[in-house]
Structure formats: structure tokens, C-alpha cells
PDB file of N, CA and C in Angstrom:
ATOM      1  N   UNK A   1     -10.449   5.463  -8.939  1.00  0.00           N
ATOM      2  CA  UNK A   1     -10.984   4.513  -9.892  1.00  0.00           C
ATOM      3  C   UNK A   1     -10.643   5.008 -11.286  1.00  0.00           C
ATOM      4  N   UNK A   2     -10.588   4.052 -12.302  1.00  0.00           N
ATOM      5  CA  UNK A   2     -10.553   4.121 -13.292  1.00  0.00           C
ATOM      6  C   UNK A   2     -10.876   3.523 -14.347  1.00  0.00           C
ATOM      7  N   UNK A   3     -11.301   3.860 -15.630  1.00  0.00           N
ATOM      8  CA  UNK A   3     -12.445   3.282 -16.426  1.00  0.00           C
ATOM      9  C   UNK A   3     -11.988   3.687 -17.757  1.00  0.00           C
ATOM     10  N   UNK A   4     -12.526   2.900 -18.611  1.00  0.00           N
ATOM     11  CA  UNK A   4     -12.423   2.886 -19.696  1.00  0.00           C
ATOM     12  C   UNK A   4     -13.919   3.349 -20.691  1.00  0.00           C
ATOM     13  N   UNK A   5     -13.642   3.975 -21.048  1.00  0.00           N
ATOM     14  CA  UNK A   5     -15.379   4.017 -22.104  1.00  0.00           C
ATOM     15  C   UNK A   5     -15.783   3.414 -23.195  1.00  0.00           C
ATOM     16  N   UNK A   6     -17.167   2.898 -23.028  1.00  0.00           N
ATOM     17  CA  UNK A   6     -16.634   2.177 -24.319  1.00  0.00           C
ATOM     18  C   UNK A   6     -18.746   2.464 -24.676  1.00  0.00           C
ATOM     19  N   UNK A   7     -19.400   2.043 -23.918  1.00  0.00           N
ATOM     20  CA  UNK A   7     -21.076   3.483 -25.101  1.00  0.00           C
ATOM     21  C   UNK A   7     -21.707   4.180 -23.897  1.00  0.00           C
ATOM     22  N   UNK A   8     -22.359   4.852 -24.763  1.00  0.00           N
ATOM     23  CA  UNK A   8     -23.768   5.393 -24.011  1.00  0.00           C
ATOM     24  C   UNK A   8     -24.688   4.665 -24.253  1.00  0.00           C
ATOM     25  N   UNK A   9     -25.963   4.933 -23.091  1.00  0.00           N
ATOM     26  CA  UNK A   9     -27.252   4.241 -23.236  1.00  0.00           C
ATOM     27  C   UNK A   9     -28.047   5.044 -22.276  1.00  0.00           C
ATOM     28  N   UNK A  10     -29.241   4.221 -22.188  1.00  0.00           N
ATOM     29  CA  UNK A  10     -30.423   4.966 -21.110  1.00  0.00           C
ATOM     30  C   UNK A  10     -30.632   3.933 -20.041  1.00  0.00           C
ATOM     31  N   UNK A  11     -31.598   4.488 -19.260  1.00  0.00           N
ATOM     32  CA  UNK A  11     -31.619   3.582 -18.160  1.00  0.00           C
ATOM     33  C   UNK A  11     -32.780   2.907 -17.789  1.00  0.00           C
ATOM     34  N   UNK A  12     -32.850   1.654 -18.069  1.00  0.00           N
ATOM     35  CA  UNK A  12     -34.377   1.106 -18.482  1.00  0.00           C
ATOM     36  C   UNK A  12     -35.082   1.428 -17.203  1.00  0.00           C
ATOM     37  N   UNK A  13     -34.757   1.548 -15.924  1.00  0.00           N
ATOM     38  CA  UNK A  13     -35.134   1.529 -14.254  1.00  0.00           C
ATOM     39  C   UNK A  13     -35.636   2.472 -13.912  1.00  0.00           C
ATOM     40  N   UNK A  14     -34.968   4.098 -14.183  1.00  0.00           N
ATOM     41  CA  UNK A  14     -35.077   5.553 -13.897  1.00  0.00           C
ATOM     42  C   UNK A  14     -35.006   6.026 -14.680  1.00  0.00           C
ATOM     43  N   UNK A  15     -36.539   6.416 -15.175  1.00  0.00           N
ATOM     44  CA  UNK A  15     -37.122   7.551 -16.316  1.00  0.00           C
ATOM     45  C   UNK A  15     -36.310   7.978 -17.519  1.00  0.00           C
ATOM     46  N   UNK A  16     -35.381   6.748 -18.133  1.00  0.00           N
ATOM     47  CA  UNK A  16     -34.085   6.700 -18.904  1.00  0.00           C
ATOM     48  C   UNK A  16     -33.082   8.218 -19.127  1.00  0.00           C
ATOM     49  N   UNK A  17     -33.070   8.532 -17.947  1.00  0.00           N
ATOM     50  CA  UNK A  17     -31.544   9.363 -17.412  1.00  0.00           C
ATOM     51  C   UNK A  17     -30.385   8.425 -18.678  1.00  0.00           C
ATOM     52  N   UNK A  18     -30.133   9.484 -19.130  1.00  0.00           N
ATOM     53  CA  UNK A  18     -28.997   8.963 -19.877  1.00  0.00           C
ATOM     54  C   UNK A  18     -27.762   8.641 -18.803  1.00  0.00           C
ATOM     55  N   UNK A  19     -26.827   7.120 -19.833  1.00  0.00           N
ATOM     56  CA  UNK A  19     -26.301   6.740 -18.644  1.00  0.00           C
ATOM     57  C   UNK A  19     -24.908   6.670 -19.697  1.00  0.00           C
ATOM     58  N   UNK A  20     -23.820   6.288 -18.732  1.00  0.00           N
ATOM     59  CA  UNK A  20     -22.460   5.710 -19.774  1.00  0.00           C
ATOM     60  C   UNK A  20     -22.152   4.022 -19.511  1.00  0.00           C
ATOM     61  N   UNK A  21     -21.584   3.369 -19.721  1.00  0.00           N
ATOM     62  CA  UNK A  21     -21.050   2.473 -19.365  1.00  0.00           C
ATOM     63  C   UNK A  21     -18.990   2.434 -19.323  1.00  0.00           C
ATOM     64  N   UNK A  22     -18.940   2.077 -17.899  1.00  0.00           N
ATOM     65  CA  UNK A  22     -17.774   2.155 -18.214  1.00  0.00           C
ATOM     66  C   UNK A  22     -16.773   0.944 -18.055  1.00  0.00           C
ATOM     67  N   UNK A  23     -15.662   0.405 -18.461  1.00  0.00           N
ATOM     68  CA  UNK A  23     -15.018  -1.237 -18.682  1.00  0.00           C
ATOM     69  C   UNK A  23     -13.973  -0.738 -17.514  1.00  0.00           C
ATOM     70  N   UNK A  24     -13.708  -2.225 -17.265  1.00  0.00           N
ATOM     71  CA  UNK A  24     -12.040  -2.392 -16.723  1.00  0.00           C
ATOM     72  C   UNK A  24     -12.235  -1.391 -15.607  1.00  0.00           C
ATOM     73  N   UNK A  25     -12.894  -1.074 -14.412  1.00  0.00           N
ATOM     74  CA  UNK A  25     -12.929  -0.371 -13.408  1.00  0.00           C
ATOM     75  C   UNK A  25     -11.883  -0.971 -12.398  1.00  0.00           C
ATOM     76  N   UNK A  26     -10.779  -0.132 -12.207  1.00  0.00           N
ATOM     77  CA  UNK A  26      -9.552  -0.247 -11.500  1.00  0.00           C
ATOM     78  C   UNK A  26      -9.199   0.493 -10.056  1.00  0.00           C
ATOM     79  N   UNK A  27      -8.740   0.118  -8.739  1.00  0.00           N
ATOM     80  CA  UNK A  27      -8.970   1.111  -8.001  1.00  0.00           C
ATOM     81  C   UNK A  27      -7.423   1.343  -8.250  1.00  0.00           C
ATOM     82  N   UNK A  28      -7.070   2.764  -8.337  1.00  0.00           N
ATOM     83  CA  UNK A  28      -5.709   3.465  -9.415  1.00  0.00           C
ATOM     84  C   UNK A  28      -4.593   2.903  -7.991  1.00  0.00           C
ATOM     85  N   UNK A  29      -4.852   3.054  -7.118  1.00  0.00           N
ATOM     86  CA  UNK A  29      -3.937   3.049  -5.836  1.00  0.00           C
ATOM     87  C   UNK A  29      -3.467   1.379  -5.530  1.00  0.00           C
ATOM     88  N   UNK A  30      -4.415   0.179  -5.898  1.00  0.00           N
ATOM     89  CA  UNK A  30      -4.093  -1.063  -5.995  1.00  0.00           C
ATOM     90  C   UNK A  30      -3.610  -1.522  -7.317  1.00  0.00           C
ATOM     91  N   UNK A  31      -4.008  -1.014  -8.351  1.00  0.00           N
ATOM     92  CA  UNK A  31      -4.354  -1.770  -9.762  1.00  0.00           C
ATOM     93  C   UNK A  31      -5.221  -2.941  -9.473  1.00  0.00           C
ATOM     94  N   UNK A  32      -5.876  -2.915  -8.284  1.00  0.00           N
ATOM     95  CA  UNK A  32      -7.259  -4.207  -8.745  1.00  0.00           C
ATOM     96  C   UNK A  32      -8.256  -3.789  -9.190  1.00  0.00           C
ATOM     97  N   UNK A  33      -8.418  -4.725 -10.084  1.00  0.00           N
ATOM     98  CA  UNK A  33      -9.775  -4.427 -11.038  1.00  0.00           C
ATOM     99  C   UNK A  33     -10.579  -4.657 -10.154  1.00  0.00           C
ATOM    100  N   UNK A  34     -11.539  -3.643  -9.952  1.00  0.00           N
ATOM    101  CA  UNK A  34     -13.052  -3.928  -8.996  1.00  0.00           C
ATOM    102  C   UNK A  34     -14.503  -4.437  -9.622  1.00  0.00           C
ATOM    103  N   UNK A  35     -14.358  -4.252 -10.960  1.00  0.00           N
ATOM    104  CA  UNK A  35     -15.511  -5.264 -11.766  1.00  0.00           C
ATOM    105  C   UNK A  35     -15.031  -4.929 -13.306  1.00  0.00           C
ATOM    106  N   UNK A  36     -15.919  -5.266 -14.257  1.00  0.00           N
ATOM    107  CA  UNK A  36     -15.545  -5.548 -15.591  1.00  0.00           C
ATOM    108  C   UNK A  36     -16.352  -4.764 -16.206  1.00  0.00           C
ATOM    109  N   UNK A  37     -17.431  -4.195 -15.830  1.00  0.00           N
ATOM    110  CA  UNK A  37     -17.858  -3.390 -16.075  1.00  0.00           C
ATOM    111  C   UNK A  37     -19.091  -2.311 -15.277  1.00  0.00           C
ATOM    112  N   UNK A  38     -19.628  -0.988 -15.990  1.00  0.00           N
ATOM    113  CA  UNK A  38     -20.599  -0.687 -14.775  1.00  0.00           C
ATOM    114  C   UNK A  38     -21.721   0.531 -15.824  1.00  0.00           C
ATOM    115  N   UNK A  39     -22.458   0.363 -15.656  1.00  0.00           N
ATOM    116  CA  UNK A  39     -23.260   1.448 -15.837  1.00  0.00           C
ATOM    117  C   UNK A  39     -23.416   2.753 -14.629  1.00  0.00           C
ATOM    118  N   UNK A  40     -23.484   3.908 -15.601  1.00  0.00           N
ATOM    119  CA  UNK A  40     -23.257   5.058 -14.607  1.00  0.00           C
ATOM    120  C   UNK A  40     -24.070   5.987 -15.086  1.00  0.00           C
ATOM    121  N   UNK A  41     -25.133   7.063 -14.151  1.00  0.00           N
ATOM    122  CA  UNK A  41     -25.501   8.226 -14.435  1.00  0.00           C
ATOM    123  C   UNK A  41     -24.465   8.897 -15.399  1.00  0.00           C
ATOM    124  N   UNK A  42     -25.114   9.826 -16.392  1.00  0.00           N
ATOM    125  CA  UNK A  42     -23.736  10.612 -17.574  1.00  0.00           C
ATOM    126  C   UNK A  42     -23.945  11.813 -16.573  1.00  0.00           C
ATOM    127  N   UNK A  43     -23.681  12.154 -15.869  1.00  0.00           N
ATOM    128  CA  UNK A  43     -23.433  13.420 -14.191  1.00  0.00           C
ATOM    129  C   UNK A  43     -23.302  14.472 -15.463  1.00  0.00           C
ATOM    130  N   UNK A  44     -22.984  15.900 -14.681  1.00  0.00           N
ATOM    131  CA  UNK A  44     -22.708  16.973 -15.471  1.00  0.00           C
ATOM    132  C   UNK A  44     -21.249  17.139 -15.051  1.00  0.00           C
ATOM    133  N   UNK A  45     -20.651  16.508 -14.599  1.00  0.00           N
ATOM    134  CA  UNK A  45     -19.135  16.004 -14.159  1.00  0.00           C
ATOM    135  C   UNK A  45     -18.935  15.293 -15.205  1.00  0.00           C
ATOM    136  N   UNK A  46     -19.024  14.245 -15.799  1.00  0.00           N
ATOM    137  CA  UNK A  46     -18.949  13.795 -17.079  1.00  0.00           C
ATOM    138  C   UNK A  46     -18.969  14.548 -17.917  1.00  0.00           C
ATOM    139  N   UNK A  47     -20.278  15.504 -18.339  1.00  0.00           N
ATOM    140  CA  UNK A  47     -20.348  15.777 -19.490  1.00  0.00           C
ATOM    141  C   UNK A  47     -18.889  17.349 -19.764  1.00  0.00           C
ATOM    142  N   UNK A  48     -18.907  17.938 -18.174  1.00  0.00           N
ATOM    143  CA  UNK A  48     -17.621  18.874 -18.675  1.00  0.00           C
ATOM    144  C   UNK A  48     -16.374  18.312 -18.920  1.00  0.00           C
ATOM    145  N   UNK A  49     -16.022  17.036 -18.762  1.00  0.00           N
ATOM    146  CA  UNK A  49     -14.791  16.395 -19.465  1.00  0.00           C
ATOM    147  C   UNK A  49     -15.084  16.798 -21.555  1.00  0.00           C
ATOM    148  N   UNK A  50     -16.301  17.299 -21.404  1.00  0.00           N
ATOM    149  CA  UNK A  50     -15.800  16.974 -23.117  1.00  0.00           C
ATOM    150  C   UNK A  50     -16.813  15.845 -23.740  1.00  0.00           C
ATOM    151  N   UNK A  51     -16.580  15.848 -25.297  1.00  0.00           N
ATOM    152  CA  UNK A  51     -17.475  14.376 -25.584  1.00  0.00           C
ATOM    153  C   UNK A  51     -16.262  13.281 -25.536  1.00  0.00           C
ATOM    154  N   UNK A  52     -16.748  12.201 -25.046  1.00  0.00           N
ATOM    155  CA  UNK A  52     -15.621  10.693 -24.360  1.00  0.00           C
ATOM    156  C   UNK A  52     -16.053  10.010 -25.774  1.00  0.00           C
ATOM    157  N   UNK A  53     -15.327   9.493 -25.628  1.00  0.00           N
ATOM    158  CA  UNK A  53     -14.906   8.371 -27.287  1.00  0.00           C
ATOM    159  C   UNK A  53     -14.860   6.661 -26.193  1.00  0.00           C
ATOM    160  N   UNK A  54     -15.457   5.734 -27.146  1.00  0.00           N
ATOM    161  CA  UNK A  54     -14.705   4.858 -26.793  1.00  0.00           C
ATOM    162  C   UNK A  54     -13.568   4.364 -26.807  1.00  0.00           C
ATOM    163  N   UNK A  55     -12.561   4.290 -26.483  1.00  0.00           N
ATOM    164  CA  UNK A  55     -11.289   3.847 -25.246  1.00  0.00           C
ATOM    165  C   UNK A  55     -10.723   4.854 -24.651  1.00  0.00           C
ATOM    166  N   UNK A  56     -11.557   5.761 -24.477  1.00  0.00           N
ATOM    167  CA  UNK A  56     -11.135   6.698 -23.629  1.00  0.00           C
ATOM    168  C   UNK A  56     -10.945   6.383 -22.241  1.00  0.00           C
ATOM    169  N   UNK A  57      -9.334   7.334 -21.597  1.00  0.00           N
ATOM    170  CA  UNK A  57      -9.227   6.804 -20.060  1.00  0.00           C
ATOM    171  C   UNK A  57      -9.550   7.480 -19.296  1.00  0.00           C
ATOM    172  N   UNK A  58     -10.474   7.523 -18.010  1.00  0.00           N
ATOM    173  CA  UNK A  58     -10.959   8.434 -17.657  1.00  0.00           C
ATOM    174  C   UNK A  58     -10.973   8.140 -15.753  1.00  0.00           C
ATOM    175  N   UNK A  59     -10.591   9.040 -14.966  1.00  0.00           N
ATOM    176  CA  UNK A  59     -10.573   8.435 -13.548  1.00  0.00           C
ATOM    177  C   UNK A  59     -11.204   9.681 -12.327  1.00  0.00           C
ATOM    178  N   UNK A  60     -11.572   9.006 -11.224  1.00  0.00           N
ATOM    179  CA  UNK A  60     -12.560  10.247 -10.647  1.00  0.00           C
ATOM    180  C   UNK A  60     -12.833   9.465  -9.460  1.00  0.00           C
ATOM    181  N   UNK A  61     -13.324   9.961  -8.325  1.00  0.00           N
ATOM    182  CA  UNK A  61     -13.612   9.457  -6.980  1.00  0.00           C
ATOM    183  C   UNK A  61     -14.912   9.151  -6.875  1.00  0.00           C
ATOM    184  N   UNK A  62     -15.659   8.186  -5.917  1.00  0.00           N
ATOM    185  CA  UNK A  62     -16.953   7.948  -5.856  1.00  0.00           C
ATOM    186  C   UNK A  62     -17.166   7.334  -4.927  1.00  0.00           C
ATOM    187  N   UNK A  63     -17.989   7.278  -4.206  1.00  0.00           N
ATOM    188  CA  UNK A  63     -18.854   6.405  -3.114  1.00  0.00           C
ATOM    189  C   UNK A  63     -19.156   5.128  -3.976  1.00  0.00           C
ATOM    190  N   UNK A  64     -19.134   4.291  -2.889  1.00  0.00           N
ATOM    191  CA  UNK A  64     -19.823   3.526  -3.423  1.00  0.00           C
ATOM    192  C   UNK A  64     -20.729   2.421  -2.484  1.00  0.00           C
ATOM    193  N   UNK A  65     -22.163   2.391  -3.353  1.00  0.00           N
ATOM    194  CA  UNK A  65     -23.269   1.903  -2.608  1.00  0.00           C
ATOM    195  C   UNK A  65     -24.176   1.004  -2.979  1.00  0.00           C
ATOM    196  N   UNK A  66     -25.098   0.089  -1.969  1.00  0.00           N
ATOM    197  CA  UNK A  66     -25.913  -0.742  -2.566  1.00  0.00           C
ATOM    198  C   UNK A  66     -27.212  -0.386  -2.774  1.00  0.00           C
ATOM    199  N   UNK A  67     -27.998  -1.029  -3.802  1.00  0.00           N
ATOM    200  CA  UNK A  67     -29.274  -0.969  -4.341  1.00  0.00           C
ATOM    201  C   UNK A  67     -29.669  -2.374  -4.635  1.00  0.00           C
ATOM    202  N   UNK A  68     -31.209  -1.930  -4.690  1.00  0.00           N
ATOM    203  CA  UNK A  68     -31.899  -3.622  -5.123  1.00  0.00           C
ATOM    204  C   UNK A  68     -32.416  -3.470  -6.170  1.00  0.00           C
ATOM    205  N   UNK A  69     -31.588  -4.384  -7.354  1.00  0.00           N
ATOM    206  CA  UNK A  69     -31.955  -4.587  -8.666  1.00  0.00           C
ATOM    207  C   UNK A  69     -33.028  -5.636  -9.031  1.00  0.00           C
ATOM    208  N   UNK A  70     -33.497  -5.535  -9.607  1.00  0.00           N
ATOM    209  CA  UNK A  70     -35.060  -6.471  -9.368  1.00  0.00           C
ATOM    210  C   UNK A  70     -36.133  -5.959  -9.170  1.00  0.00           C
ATOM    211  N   UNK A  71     -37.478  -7.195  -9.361  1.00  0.00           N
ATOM    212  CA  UNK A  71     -38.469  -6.706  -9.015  1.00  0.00           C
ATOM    213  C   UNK A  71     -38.727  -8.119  -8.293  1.00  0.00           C
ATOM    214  N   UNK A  72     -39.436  -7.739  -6.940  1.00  0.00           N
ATOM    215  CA  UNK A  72     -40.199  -8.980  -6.605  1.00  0.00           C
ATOM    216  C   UNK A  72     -39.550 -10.126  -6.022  1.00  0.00           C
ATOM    217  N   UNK A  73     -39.823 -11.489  -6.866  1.00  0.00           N
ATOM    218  CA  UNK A  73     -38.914 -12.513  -6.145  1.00  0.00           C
ATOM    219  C   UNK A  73     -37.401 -12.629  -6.488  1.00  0.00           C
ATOM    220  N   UNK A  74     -37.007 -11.847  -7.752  1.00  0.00           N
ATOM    221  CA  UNK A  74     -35.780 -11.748  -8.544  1.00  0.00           C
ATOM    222  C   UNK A  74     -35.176 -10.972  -7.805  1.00  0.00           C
ATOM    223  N   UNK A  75     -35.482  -9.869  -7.665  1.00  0.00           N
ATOM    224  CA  UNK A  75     -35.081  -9.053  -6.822  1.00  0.00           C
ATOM    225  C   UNK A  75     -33.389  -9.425  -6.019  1.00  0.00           C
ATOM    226  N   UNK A  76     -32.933  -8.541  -5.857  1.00  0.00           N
ATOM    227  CA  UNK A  76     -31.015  -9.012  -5.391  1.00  0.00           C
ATOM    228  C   UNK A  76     -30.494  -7.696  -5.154  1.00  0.00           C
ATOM    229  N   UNK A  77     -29.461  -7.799  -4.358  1.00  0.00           N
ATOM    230  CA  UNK A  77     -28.652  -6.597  -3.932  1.00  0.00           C
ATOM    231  C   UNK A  77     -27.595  -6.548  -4.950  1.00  0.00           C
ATOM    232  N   UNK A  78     -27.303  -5.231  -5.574  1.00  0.00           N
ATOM    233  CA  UNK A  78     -25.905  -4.982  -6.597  1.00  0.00           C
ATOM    234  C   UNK A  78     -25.539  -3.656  -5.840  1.00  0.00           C
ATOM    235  N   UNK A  79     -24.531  -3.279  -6.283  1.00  0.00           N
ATOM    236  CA  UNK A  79     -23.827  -1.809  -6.174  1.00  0.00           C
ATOM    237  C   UNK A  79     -23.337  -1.360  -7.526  1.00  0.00           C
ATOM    238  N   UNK A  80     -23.273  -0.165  -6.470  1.00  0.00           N
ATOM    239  CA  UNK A  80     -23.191   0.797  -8.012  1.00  0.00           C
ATOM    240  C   UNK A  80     -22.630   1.999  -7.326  1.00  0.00           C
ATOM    241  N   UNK A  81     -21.971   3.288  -8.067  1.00  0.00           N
ATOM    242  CA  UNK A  81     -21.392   3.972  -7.900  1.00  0.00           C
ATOM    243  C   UNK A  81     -22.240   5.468  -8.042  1.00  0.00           C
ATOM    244  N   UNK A  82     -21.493   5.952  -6.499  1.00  0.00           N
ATOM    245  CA  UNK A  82     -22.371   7.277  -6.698  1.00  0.00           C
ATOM    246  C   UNK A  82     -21.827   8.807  -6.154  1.00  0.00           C
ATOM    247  N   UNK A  83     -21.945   9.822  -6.085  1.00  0.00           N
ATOM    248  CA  UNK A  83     -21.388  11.021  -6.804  1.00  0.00           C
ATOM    249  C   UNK A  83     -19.708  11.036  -7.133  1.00  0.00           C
ATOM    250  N   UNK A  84     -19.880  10.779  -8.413  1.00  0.00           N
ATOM    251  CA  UNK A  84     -18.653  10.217  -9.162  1.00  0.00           C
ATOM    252  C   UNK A  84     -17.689  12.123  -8.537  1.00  0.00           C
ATOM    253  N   UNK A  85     -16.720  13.043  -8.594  1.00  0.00           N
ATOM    254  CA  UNK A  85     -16.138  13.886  -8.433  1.00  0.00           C
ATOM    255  C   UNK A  85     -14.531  13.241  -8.853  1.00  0.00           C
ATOM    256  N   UNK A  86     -14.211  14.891  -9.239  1.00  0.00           N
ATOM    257  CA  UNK A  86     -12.597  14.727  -9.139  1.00  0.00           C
ATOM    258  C   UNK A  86     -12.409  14.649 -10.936  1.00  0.00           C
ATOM    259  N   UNK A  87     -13.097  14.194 -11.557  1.00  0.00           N
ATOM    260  CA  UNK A  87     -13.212  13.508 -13.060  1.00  0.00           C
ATOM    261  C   UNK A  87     -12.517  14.083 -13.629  1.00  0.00           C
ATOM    262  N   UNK A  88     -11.441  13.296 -14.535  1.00  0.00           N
ATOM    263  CA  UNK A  88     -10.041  13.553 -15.445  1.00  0.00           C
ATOM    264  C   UNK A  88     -10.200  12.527 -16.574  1.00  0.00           C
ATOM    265  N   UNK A  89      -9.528  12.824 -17.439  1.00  0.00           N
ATOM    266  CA  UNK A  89      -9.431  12.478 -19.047  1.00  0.00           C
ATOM    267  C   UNK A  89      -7.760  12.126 -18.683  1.00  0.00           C
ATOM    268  N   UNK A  90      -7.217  10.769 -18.499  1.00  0.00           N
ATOM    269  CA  UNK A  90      -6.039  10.358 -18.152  1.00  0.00           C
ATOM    270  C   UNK A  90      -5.506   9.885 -19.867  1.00  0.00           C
ATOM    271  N   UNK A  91      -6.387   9.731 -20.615  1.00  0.00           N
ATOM    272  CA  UNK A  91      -5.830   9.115 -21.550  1.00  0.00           C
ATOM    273  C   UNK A  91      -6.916   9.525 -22.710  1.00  0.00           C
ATOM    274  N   UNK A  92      -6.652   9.789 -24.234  1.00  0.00           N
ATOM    275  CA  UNK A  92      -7.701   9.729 -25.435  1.00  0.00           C
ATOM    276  C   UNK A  92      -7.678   8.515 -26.157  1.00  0.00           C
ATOM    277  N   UNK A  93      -8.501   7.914 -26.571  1.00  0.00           N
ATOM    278  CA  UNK A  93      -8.220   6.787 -27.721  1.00  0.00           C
ATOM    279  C   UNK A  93      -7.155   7.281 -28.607  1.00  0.00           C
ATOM    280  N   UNK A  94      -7.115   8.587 -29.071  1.00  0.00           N
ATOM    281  CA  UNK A  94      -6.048   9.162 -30.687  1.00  0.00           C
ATOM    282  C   UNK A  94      -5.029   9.506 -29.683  1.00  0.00           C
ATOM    283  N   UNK A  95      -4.740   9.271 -28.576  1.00  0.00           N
ATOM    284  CA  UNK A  95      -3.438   9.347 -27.744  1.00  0.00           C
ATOM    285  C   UNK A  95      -2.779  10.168 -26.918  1.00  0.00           C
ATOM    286  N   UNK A  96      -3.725  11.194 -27.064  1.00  0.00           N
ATOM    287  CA  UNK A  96      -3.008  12.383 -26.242  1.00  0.00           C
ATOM    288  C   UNK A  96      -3.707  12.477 -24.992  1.00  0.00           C
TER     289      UNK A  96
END
């Protein structure tokens, strides 16, 4: 997979764990985009890449699994991504 960065935030759901958001999630081996965007735990796999800039390119392996977003009658199944590994800095916004 691969992602683009573009902020940080917290996580209104779980005790606001700082989170990232990441764009343009690509699986690297198809080039299909798998969604447009995603919120993600900031792991300590993240944070040893360095501080990430937005348009930073960044790619890494992960499970991926479902959860129920909601409360109640709203309530719905989403996925989301989980122990991200492997994590690389493929690209910087200033280019190198």
C-alpha cells in the first residue's frame, strides 16, 4: 500500500490516540486505488520514519480489518487498517 500524507489529528472514538490521515491509498502491486482516504493509528512505526510533511510518499504492509463505526441504530460496518509494518518514506514533498 501506499499513501500520501496530508494531517494529523486525534481520534474522537479511542481515548484520542493520536492518529494520521492518509490520501490516495494504492495497492503498489495493482496501482488500484483502494479508497481516497483513511485515518490511521500514528504506530511507533510511523513515528521512526521521521516527522512526515504533507505530500509525503509513504508505503508499508497491513492487515486489513472490519469494525463497527457507530453507535446504536447508525451503527455500520467500515474497515480500517491494522498493524501497518515494513514502513518506507518512497518519496518527500521537497523531493528527495
Amino acid at each position: 500500500m501506499r499513501q500520501i500524507i496530508n494531517e494529523f489529528g486525534k481520534s474522537e472514538w479511542v481515548d484520542y490516540e493520536k492518529t494520521i490521515l492518509l490520501l490516495k491509498i494504492k495497492n503498489t502491486e495493482t496501482g488500484i486505488e483502494l479508497c481516497d482516504h483513511l485515518w490511521v493509528n500514528y504506530t511507533k512505526g510511523f513515528e521512526k520514519l521521521g516527522t512526515l510533511n504533507k505530500g509525503d510518499l509513504i508505503a508499508f504492509d497491513a492487515r486489513i480489518t472490519d469494525y463497527q463505526r457507530g453507535l446504536g441504530m447508525c451503527a455500520d460496518i467500515d474497515y480500517k487498517i491494522s498493524r501497518p509494518t515494513k514502513l518506507s518514506i518512497k518519496r518527500r514533498k521537497n523531493g528527495w
